[in-house]
N, C-alpha and C. Protein backbone atom coordinates (compact mmCIF):
# COMPACT_ATOMS: atom_id res chain seq x y z
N UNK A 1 -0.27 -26.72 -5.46
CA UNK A 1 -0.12 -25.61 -6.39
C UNK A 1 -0.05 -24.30 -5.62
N UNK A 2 0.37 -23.42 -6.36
CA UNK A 2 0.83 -22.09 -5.80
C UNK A 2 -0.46 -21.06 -5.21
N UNK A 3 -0.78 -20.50 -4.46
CA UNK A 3 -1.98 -19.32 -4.35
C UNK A 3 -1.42 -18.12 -5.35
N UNK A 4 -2.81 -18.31 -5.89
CA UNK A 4 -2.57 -17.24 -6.90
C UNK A 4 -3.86 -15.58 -6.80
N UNK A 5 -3.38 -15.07 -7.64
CA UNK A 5 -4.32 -13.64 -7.18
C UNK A 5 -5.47 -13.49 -7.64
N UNK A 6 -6.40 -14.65 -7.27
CA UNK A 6 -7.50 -14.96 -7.42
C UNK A 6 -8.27 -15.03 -5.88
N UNK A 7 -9.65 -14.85 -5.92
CA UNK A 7 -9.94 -15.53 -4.89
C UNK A 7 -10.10 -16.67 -4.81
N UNK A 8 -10.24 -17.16 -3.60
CA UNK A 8 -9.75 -18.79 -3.28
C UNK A 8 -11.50 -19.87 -4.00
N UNK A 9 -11.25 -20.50 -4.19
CA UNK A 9 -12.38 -21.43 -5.16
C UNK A 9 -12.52 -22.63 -4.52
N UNK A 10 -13.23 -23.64 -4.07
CA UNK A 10 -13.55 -25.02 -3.77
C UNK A 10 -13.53 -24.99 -5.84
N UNK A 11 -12.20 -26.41 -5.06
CA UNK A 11 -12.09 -27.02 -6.46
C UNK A 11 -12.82 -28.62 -6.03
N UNK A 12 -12.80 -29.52 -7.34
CA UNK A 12 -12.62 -31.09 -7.35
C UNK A 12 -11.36 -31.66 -7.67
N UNK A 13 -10.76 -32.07 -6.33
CA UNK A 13 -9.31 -33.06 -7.39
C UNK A 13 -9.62 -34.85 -7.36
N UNK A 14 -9.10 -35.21 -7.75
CA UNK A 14 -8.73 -36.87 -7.74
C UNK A 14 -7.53 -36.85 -8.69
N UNK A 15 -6.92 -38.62 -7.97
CA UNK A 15 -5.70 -38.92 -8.38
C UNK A 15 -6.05 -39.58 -9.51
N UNK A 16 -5.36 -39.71 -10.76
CA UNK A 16 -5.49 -40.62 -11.89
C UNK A 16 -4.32 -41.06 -12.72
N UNK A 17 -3.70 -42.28 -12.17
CA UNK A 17 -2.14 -43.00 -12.95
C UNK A 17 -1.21 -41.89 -12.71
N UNK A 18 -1.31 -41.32 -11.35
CA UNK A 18 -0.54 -41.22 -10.05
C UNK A 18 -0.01 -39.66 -10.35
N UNK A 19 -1.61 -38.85 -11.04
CA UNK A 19 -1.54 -37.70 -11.88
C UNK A 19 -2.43 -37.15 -10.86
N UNK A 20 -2.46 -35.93 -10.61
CA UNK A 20 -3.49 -34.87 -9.60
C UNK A 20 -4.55 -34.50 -11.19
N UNK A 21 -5.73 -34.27 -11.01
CA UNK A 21 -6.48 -34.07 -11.71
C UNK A 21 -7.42 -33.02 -10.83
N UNK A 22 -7.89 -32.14 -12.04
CA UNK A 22 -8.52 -31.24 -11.24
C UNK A 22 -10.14 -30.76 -12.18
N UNK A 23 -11.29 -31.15 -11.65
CA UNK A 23 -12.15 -31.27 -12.34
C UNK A 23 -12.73 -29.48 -12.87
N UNK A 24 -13.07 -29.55 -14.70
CA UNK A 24 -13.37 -28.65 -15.11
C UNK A 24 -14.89 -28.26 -15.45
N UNK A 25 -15.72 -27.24 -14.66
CA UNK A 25 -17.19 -27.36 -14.51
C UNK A 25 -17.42 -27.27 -15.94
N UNK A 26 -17.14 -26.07 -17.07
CA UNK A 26 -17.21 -26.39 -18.26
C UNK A 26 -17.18 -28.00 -19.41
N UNK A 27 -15.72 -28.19 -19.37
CA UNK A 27 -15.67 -29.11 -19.89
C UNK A 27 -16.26 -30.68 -19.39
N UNK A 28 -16.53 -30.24 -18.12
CA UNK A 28 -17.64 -31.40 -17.42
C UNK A 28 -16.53 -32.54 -17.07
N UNK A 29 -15.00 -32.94 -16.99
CA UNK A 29 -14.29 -33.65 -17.07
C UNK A 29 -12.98 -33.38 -15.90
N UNK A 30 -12.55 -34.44 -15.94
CA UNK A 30 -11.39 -34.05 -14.71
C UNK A 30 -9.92 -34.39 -16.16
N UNK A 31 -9.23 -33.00 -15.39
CA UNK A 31 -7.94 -32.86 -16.52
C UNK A 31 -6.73 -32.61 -15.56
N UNK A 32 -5.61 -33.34 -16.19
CA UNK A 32 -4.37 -33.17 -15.62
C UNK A 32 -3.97 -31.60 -14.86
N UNK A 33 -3.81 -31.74 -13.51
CA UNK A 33 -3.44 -30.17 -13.11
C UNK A 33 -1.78 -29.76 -13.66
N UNK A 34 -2.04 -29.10 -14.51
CA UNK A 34 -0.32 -28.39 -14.74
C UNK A 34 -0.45 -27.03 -13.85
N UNK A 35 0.37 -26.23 -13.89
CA UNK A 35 0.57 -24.93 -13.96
C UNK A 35 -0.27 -23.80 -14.39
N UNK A 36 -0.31 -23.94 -15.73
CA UNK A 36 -1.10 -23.17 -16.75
C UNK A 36 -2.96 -23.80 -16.23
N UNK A 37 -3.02 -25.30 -16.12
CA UNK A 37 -4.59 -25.65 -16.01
C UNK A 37 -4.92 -24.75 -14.60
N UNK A 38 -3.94 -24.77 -13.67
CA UNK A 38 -4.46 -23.98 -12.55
C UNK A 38 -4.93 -23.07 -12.62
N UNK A 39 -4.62 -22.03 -13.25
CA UNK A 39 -4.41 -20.48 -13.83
C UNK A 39 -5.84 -20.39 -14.62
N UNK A 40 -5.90 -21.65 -15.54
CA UNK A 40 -7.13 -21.58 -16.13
C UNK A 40 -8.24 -21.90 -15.17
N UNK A 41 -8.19 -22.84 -14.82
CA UNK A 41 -9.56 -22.89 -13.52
C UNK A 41 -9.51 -22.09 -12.35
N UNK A 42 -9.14 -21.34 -12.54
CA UNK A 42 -9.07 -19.79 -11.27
C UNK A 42 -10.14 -19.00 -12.12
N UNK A 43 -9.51 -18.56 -13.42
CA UNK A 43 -9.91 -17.76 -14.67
C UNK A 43 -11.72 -18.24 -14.64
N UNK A 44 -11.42 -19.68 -15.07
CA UNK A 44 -13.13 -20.20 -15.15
C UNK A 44 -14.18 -19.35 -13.87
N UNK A 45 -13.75 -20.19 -12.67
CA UNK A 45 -14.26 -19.85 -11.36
C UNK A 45 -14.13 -18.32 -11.26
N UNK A 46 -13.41 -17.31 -11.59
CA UNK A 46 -13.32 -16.02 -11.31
C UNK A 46 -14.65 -15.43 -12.48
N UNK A 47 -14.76 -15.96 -13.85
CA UNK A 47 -15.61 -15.52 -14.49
C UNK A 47 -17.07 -15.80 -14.36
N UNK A 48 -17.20 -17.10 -13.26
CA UNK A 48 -18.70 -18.00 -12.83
C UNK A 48 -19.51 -17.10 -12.05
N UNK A 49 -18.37 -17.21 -10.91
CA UNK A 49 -18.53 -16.60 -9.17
C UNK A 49 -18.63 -14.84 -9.27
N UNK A 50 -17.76 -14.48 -10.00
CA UNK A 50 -17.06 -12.71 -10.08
C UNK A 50 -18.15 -12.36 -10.47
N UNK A 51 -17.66 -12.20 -12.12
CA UNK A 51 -18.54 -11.97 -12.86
C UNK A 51 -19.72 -12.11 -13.68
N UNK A 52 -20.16 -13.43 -12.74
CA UNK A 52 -21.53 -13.58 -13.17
C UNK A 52 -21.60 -14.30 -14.55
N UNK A 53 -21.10 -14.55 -15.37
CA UNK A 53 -21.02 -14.94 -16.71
C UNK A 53 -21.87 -16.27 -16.47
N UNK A 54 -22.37 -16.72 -17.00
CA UNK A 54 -23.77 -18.18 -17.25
C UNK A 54 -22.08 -19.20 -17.81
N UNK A 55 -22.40 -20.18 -17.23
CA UNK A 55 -21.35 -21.45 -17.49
C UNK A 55 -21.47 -22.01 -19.29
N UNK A 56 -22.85 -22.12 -19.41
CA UNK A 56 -23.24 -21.96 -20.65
C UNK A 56 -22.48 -21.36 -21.73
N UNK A 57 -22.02 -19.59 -21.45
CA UNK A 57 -21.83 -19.18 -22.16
C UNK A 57 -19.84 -18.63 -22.46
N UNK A 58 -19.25 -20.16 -21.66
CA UNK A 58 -17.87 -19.99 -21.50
C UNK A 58 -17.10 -21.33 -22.30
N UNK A 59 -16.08 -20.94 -23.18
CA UNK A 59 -15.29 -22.44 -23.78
C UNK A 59 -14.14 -22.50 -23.41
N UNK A 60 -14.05 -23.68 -23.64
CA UNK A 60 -12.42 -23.67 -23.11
C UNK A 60 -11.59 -24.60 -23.98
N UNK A 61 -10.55 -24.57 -24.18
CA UNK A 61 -9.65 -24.62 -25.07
C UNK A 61 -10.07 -25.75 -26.16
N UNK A 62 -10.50 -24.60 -27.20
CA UNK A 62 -10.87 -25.25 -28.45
C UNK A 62 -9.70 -24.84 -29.93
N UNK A 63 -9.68 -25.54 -30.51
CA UNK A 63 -8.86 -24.75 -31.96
C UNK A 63 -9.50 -24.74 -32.52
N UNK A 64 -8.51 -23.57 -33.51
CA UNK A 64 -8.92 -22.75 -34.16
C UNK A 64 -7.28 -22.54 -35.22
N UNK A 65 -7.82 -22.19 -36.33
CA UNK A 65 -6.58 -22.61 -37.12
C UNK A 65 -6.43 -20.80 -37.44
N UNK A 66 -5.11 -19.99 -37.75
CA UNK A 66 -4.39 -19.06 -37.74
C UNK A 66 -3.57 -19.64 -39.09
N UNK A 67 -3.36 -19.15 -40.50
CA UNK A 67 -2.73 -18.89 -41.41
C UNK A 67 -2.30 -20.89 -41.53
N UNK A 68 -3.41 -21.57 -41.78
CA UNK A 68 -2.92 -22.97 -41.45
C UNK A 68 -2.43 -23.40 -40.78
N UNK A 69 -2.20 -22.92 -39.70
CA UNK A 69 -1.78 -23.21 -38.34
C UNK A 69 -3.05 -23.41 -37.32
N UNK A 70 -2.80 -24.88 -36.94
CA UNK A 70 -3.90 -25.37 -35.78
C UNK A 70 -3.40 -24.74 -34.19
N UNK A 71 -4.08 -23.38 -33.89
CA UNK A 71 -3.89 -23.19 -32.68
C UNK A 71 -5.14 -23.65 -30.89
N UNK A 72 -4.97 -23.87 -29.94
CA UNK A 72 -6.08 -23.59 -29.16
C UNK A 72 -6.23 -22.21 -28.29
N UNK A 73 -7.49 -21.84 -28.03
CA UNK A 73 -7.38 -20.71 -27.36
C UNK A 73 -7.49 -21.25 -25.72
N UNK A 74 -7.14 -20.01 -24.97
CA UNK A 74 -7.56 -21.12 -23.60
C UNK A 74 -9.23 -21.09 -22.93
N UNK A 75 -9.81 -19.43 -22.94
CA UNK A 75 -11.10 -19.46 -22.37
C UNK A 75 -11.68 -18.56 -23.56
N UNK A 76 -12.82 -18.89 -24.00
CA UNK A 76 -13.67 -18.12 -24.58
C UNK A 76 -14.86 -17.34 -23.97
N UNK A 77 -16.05 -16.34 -24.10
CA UNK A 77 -16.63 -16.15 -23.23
C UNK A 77 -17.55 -15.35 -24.75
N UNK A 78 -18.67 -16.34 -24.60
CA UNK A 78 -19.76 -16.15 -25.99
C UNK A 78 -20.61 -14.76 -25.52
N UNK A 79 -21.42 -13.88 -26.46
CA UNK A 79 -22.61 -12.69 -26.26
C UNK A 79 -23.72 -13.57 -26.25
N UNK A 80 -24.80 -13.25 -25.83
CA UNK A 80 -26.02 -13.80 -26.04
C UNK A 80 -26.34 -14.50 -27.77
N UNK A 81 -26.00 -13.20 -28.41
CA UNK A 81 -26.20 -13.01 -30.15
C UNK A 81 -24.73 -14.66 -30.13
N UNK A 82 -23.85 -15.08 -30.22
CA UNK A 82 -23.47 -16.16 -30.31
C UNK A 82 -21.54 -15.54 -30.67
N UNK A 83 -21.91 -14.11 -30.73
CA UNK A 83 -20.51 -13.20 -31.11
C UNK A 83 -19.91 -13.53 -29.55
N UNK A 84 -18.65 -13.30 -29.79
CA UNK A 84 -17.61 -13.38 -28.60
C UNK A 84 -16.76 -12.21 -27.79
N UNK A 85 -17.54 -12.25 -26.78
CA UNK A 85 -17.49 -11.15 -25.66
C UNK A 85 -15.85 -10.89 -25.27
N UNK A 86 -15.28 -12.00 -25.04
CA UNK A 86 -14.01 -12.08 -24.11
C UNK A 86 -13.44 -13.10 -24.56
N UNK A 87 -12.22 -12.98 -24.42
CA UNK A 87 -10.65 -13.82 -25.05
C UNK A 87 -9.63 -14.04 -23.87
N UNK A 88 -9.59 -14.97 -23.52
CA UNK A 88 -8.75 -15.21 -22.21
C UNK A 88 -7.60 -15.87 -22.40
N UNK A 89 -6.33 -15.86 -22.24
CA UNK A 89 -5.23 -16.30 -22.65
C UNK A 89 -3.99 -16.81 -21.07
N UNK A 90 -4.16 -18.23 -20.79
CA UNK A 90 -4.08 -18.11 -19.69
C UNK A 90 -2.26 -18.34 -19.79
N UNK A 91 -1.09 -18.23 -19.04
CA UNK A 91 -0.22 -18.69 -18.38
C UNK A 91 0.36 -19.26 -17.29
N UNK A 92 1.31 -20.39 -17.23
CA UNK A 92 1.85 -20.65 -16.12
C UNK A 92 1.92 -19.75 -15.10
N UNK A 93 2.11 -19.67 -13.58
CA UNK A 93 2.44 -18.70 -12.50
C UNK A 93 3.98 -18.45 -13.07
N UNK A 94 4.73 -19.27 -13.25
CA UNK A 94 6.33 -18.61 -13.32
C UNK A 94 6.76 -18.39 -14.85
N UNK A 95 5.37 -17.79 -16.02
CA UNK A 95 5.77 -17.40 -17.05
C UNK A 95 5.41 -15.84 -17.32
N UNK A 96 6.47 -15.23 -17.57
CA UNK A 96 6.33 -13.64 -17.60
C UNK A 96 5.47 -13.40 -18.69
N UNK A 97 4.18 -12.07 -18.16
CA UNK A 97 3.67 -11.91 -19.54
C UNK A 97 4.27 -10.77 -19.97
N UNK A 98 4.52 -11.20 -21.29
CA UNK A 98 5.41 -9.73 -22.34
C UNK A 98 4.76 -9.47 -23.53
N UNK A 99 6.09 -8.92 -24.10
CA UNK A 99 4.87 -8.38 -25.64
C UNK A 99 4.48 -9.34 -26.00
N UNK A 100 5.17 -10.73 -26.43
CA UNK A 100 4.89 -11.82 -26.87
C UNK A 100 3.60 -12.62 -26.82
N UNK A 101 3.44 -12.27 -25.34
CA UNK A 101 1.98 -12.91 -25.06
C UNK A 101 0.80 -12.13 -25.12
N UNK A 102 0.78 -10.70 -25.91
CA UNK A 102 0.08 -9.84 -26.19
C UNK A 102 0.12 -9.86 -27.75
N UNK A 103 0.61 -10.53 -28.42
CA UNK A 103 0.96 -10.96 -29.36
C UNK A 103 0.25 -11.95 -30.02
N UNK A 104 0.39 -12.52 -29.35
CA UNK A 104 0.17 -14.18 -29.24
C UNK A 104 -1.76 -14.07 -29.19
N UNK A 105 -1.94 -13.22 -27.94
CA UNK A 105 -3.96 -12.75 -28.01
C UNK A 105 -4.00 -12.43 -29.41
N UNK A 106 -3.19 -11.41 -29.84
CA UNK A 106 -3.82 -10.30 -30.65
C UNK A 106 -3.92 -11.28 -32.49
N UNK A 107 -3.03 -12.35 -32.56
CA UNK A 107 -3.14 -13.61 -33.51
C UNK A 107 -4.32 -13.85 -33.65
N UNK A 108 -4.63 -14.68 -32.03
CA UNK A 108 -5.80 -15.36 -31.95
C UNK A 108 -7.61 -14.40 -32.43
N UNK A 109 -7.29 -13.18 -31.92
CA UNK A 109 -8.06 -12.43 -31.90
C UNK A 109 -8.62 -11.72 -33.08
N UNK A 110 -7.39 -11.79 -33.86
CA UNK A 110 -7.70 -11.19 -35.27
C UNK A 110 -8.65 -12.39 -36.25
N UNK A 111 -9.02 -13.43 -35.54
CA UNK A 111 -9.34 -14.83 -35.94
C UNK A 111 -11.24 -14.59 -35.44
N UNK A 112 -11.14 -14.18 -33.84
CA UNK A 112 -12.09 -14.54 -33.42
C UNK A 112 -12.86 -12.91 -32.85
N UNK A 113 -12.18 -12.08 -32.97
CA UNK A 113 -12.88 -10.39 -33.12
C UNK A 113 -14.02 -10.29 -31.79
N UNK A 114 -13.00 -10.50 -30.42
CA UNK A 114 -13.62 -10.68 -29.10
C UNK A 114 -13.81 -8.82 -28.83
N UNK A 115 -14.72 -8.47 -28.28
CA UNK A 115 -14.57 -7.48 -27.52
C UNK A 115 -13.87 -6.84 -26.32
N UNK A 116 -13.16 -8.03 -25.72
CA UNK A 116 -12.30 -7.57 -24.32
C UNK A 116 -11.47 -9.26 -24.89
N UNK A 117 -10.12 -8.75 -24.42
CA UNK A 117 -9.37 -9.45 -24.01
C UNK A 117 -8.51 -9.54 -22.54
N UNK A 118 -8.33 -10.75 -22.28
CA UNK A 118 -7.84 -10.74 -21.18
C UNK A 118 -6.54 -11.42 -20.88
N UNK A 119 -5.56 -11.29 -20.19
CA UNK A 119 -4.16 -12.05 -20.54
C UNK A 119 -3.95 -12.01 -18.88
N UNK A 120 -3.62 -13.52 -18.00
CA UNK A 120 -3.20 -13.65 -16.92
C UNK A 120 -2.25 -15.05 -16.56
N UNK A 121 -0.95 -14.85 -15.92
CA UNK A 121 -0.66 -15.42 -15.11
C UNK A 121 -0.69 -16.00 -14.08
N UNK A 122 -2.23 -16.02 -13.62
CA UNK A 122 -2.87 -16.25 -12.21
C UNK A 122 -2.10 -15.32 -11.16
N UNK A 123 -0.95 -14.24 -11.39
CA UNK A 123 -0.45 -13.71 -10.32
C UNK A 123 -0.84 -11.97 -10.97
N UNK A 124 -0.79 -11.86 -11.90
CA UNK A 124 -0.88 -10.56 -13.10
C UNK A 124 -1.89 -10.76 -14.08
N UNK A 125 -2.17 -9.94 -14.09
CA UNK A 125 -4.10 -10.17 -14.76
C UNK A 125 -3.61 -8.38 -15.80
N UNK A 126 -4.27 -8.73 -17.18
CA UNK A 126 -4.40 -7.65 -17.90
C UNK A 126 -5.70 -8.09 -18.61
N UNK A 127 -6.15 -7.00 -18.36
CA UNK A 127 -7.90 -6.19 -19.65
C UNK A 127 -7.64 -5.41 -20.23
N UNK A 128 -7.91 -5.81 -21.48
CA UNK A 128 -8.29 -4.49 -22.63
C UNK A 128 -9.43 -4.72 -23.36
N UNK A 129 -10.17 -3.27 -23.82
CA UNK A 129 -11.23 -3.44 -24.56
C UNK A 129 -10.66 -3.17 -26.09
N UNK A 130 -11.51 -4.01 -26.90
CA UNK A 130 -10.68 -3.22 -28.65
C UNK A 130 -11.82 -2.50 -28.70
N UNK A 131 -10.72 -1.89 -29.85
CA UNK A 131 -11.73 -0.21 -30.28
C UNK A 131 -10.70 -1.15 -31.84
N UNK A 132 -12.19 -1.37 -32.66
CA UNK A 132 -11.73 -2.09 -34.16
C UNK A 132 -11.53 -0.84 -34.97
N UNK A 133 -12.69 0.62 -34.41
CA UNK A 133 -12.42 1.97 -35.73
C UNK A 133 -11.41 2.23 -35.61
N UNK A 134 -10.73 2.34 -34.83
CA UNK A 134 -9.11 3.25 -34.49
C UNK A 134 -7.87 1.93 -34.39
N UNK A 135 -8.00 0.55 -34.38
CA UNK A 135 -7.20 0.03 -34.56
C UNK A 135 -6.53 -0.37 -33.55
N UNK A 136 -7.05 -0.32 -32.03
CA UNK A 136 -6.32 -0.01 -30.88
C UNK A 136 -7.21 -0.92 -29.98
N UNK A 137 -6.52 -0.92 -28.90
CA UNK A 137 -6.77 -1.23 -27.25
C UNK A 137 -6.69 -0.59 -26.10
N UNK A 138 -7.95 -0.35 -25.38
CA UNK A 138 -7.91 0.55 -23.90
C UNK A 138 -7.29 -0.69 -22.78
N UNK A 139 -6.87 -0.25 -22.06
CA UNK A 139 -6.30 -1.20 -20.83
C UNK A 139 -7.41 -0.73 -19.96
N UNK A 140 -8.04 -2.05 -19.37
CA UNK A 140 -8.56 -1.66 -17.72
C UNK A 140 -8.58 -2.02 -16.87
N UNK A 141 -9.22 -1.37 -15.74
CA UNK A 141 -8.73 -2.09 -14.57
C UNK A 141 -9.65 -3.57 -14.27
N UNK A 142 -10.50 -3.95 -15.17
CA UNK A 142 -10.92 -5.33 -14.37
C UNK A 142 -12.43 -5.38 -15.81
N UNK A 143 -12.12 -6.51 -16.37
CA UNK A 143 -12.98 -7.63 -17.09
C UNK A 143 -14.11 -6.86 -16.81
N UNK A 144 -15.48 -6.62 -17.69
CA UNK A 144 -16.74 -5.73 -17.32
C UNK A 144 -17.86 -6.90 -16.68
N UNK A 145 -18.40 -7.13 -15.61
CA UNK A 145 -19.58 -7.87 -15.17
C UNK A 145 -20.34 -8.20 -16.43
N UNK A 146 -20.96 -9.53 -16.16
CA UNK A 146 -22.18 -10.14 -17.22
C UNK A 146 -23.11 -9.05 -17.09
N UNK A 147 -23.75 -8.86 -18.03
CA UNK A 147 -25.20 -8.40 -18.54
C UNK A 147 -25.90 -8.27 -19.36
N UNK A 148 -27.03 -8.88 -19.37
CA UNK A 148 -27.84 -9.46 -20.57
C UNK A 148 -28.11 -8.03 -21.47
């Protein structure tokens, strides 16, 4: 797989019916490596190692249904109180993020009313915080550290 603009992580792989698998500390399981899973287990490990976040308090791709529509999100990232801190929306390395995929958060989000969202390609990383009174999003430069 590609190096991406993460720092570098000790992963777990094994082969399985001649598939690379790459084990997920969350989901406790080894899952097919695509593209996009890479991107996501950078994301995981960047939120463990970086920012401190408790493993405990991170999900990963669960659904969630949107206007009867069964969608999954890719990383979740819970508050102590059980409300949801962060919204992570991961992509392939060779998929451009555009409005679409700001789009695509802002669906999910109107569902699950995260305080920061985050949108990366493992090569391009975007943060924003919502501001729900004004209807809007600040861009920043980098996801805020855990703190109780």
């Amino acid at each position: 797989m590609q190096k991406l603009s993460f720092p570098t992580y000790d992963f777990r792989f094994k082969s399985r019916e001649n598939k690379i698998c790459i084990f997920d500390v969350i989901r406790k399981k080894f899952v097919v490596l695509q593209p996009e899973e890479w991107v996501r287990q950078h994301v995981i490990h960047y939120l463990i190692h970086e920012k401190r976040y408790p493993k405990s308090f991170i999900n990963v791709e669960k659904q969630l249904t949107i206007n009867s529509i069964k969608k999954r999100y890719d990383v979740v990232v819970f508050k102590n109180d059980g409300n949801i801190h962060a919204l992570v929306e991961c992509k392939a390395p060779e998929i451009r993020i555009t409005q679409r995929t700001f789009d695509q958060i802002a669906r999910y989000n109107m569902k699950l009313n995260a305080d920061y969202l985050m949108v990366t390609n493992g090569m391009e990383h975007f943060y924003c915080k919502m501001d729900y009174e004004a209807e809007k999003y600040h861009f920043l430069e980098h996801i805020p550290d855990f703190s109780r």
